[in-house]
C-alpha atoms as a PDB file:
ATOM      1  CA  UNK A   1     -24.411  -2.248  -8.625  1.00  0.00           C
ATOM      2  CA  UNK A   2     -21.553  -4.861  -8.448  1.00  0.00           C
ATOM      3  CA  UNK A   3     -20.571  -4.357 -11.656  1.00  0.00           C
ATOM      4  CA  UNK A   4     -20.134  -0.629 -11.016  1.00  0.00           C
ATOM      5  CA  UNK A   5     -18.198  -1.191  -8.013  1.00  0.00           C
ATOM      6  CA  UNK A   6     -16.201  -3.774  -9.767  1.00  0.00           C
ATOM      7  CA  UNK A   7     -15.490  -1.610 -12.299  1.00  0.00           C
ATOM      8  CA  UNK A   8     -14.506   1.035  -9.982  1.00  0.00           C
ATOM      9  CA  UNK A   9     -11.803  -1.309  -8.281  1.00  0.00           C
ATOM     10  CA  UNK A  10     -10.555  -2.016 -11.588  1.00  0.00           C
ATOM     11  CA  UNK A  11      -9.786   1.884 -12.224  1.00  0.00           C
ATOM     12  CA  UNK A  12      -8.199   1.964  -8.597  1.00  0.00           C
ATOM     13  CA  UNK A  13      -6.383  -1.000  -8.873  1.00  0.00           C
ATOM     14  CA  UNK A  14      -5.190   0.224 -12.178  1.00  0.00           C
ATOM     15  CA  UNK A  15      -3.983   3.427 -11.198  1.00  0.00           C
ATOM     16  CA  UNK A  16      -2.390   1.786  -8.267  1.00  0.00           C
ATOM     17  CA  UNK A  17      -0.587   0.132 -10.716  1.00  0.00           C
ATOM     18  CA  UNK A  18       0.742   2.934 -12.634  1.00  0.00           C
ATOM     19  CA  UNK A  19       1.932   4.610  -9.401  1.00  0.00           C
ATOM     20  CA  UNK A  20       3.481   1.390  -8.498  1.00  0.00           C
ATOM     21  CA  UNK A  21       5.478   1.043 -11.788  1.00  0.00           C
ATOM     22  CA  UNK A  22       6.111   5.583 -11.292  1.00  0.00           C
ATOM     23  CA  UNK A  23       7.644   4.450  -8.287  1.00  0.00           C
ATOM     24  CA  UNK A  24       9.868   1.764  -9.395  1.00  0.00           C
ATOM     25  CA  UNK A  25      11.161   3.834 -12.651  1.00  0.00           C
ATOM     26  CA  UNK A  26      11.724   6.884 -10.352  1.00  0.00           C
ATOM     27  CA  UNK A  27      13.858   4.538  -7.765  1.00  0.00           C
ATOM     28  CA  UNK A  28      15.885   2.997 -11.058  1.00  0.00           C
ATOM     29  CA  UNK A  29      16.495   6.842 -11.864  1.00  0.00           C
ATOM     30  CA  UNK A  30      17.848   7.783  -8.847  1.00  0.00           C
ATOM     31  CA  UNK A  31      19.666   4.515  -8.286  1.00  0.00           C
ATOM     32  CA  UNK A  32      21.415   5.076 -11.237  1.00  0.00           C
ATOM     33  CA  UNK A  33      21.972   8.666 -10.996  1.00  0.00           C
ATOM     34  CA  UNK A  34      24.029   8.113  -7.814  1.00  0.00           C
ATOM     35  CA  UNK A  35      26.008   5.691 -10.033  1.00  0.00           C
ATOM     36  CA  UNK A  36      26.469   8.081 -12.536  1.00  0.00           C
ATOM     37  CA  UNK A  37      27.428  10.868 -10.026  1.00  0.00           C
ATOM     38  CA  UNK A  38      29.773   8.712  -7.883  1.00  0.00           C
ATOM     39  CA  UNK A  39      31.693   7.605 -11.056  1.00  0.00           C
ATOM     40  CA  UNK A  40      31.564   9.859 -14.016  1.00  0.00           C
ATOM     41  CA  UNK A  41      30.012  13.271 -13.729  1.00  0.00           C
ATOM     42  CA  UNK A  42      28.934  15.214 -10.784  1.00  0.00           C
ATOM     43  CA  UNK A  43      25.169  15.559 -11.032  1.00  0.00           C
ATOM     44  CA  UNK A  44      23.252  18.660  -9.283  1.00  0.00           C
ATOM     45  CA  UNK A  45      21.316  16.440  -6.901  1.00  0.00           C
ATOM     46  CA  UNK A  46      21.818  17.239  -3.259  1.00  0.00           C
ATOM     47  CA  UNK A  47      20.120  14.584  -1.048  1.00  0.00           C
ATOM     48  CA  UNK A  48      19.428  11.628  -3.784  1.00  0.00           C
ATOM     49  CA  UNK A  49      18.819   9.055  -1.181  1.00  0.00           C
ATOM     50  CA  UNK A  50      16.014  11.213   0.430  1.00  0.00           C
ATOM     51  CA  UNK A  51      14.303  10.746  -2.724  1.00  0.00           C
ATOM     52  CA  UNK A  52      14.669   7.333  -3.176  1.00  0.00           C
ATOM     53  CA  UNK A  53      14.053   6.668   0.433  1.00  0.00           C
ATOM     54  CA  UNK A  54      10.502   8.836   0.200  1.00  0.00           C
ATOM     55  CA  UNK A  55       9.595   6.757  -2.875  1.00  0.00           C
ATOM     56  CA  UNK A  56       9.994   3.296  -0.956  1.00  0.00           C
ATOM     57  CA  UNK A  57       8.146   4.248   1.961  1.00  0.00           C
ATOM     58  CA  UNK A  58       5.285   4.928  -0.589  1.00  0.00           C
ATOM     59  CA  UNK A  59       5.711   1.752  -2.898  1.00  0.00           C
ATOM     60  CA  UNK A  60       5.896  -0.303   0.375  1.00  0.00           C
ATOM     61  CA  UNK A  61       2.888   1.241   1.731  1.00  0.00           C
ATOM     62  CA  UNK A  62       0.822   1.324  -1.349  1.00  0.00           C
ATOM     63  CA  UNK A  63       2.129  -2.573  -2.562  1.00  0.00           C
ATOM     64  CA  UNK A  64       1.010  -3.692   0.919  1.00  0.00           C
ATOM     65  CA  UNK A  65      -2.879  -2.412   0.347  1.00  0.00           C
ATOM     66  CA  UNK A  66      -2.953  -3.650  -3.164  1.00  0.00           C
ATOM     67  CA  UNK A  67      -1.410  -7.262  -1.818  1.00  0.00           C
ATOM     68  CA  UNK A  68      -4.019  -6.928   0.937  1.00  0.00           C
ATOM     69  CA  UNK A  69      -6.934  -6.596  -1.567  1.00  0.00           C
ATOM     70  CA  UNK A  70      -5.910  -9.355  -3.786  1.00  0.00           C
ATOM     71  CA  UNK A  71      -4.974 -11.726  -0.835  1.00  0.00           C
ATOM     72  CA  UNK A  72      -1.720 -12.174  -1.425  1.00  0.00           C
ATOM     73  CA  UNK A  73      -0.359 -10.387   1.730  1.00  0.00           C
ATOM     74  CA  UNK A  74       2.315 -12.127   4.338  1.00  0.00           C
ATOM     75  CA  UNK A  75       0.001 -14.160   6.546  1.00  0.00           C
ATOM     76  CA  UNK A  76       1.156 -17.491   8.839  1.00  0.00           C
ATOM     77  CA  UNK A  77      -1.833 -19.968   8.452  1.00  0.00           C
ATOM     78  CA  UNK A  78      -0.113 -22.747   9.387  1.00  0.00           C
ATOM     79  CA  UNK A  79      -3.018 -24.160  10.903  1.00  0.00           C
ATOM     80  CA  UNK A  80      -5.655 -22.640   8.717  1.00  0.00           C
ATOM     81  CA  UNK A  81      -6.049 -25.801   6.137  1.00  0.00           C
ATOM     82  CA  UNK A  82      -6.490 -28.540   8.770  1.00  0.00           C
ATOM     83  CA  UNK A  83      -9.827 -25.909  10.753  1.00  0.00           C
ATOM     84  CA  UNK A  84     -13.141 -26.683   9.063  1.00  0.00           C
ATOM     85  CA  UNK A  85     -14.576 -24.697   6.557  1.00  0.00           C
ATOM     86  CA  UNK A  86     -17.032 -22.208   8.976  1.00  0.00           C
ATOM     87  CA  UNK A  87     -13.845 -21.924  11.427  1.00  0.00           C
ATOM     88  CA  UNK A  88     -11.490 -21.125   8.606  1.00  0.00           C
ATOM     89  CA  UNK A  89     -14.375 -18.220   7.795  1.00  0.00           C
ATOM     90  CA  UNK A  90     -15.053 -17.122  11.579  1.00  0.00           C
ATOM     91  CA  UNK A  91     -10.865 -16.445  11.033  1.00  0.00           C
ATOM     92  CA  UNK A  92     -11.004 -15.091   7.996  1.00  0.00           C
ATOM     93  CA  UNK A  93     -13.665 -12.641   9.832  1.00  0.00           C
ATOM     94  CA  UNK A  94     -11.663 -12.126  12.882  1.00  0.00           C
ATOM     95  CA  UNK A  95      -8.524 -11.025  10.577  1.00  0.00           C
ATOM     96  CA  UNK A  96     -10.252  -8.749   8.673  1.00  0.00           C
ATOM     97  CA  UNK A  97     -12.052  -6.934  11.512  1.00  0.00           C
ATOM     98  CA  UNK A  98      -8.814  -7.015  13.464  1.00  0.00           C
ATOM     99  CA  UNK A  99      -6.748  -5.975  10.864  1.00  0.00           C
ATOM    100  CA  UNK A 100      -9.969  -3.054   9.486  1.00  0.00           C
ATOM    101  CA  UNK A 101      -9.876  -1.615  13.643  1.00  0.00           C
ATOM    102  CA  UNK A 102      -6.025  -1.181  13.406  1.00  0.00           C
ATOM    103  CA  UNK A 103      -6.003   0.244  10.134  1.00  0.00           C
ATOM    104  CA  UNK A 104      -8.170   3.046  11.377  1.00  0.00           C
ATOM    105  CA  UNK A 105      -5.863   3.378  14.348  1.00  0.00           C
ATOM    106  CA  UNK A 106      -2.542   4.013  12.930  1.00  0.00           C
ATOM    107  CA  UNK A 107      -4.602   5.913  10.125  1.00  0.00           C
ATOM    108  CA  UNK A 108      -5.588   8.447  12.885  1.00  0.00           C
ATOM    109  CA  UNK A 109      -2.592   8.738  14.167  1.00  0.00           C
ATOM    110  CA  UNK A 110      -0.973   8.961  11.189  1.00  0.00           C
ATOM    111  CA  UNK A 111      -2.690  12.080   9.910  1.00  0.00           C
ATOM    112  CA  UNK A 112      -1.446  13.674  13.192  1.00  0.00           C
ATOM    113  CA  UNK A 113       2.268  12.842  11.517  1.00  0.00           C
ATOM    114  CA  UNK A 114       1.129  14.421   8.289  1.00  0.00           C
ATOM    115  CA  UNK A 115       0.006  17.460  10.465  1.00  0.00           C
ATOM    116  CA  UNK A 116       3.718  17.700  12.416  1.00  0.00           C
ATOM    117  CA  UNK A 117       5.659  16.947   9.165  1.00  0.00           C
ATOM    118  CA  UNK A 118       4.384  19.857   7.106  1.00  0.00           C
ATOM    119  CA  UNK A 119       6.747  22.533   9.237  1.00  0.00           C
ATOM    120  CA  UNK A 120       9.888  19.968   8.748  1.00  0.00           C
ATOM    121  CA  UNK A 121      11.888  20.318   5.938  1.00  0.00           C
ATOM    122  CA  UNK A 122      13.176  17.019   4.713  1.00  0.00           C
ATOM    123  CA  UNK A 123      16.983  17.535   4.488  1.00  0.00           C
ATOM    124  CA  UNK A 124      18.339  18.046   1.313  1.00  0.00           C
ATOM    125  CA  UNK A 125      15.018  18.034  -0.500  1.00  0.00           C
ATOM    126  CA  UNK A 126      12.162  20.495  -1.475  1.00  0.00           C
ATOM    127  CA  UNK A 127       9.929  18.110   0.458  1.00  0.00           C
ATOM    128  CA  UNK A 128       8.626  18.125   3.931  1.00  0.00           C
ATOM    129  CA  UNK A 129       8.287  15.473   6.608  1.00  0.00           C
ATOM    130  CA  UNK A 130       5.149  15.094   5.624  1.00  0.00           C
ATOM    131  CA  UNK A 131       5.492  12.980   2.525  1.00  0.00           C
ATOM    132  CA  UNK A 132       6.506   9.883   4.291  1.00  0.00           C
ATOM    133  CA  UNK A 133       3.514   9.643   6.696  1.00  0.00           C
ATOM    134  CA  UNK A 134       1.275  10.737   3.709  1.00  0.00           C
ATOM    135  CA  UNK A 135       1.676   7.325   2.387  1.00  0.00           C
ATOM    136  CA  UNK A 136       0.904   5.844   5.167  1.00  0.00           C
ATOM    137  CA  UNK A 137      -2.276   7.379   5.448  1.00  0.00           C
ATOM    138  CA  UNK A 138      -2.847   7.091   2.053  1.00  0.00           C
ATOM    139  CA  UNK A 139      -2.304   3.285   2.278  1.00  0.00           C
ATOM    140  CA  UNK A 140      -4.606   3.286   5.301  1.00  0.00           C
ATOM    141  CA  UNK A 141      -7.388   4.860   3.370  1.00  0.00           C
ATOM    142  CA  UNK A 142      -7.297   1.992   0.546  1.00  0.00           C
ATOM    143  CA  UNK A 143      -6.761  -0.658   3.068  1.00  0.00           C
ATOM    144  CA  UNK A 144     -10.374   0.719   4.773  1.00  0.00           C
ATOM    145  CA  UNK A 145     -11.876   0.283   1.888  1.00  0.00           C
ATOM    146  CA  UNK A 146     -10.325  -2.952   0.534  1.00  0.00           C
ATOM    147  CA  UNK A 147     -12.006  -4.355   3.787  1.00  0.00           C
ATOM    148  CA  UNK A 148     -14.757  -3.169   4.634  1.00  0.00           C
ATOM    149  CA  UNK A 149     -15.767  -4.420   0.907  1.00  0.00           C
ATOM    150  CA  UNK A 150     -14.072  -7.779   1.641  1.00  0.00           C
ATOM    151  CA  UNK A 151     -16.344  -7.876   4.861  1.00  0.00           C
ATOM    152  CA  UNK A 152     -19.300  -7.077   3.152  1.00  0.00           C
ATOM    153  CA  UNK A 153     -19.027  -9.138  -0.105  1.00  0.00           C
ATOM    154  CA  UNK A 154     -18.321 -12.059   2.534  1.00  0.00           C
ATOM    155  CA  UNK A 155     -20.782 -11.451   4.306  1.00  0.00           C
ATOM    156  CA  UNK A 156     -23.486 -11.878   0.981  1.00  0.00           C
ATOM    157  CA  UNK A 157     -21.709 -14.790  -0.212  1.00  0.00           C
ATOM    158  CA  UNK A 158     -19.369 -13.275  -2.739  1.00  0.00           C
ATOM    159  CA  UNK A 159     -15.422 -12.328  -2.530  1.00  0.00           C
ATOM    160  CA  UNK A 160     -13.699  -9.345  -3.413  1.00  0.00           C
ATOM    161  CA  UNK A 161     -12.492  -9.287  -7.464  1.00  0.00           C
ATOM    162  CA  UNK A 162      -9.005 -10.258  -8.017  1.00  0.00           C
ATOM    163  CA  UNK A 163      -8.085  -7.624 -11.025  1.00  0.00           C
ATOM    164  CA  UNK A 164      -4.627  -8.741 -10.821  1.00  0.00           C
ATOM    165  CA  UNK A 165      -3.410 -11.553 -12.376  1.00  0.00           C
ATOM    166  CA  UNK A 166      -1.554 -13.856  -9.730  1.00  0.00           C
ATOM    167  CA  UNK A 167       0.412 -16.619 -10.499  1.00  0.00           C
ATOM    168  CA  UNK A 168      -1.377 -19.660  -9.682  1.00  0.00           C
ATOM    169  CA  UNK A 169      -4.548 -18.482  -9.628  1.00  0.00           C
END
């Protein structure tokens, strides 16, 4: 069974990776497009920027839940390595549940976005509104799961696998 689901997070985390590095060579595209346009030929790109600005939102959304499941995420713990062991894992319980009931919060609300955003047109673009707050719902989805397995695994004595390679580690 664990080796299933680790070999399921693998596939995620793998295709989260190719989106990831979509992402990126889409934004070095556009970025250099607008170079391109501004200084050589006019290319038949109306709203650039919109583009690039949709594909951030989702890299930022989607890097955030991958950093999340491989522990890597922004976190002050300045206190953390002076609390005994069971208090640094009481905290380590309290952040995940904290962080797993406001997921589902702004995930909830968040659909709602996707919901208004459909009828807007996104300037410029042949995308809606919608795309935006689709990755944020999207990212909400993985960062469920990322902890509600973290919680879990914790909670039998294991920790969630680590497919990525982290400097360090």
């Amino acid at each position: 069974m664990i080796d299933r689901l680790d070999r399921a997070l693998g596939i995620v985390e793998t295709l989260l990776e190719w989106l990831i590095a979509l992402l990126v060579a889409g934004l070095v595209l556009i970025v250099g497009s607008q170079f391109v346009d501004r200084h050589f030929v006019t290319l038949p790109i109306p709203a650039p920027d919109a583009y690039a600005r949709i594909m951030l939102v989702w890299l930022t959304f989607v890097g955030f839940a991958l950093a999340v499941k491989n522990g890597v995420n922004i976190r002050v713990d300045l206190i953390d390595t002076h609390l005994p062991a069971k208090v640094q894992l009481v905290l380590e319980y309290v952040f995940d549940v904290t962080t797993l009931v406001l997921t589902v919060i702004i995930g909830v609300h968040g659909w709602r976005l996707i919901e208004i955003g459909q009828g807007q047109e996104r300037l410029g673009t042949v995308l809606s509104e919608a795309w935006p707050s689709a990755a944020l719902v999207v990212s909400c989805v993985l960062l469920v799961l990322f902890l509600v397995l973290r919680i879990v695994l914790r909670a039998v004595g294991r920790t969630l696998p680590r497919h990525l390679q982290i400097e360090g580690d």
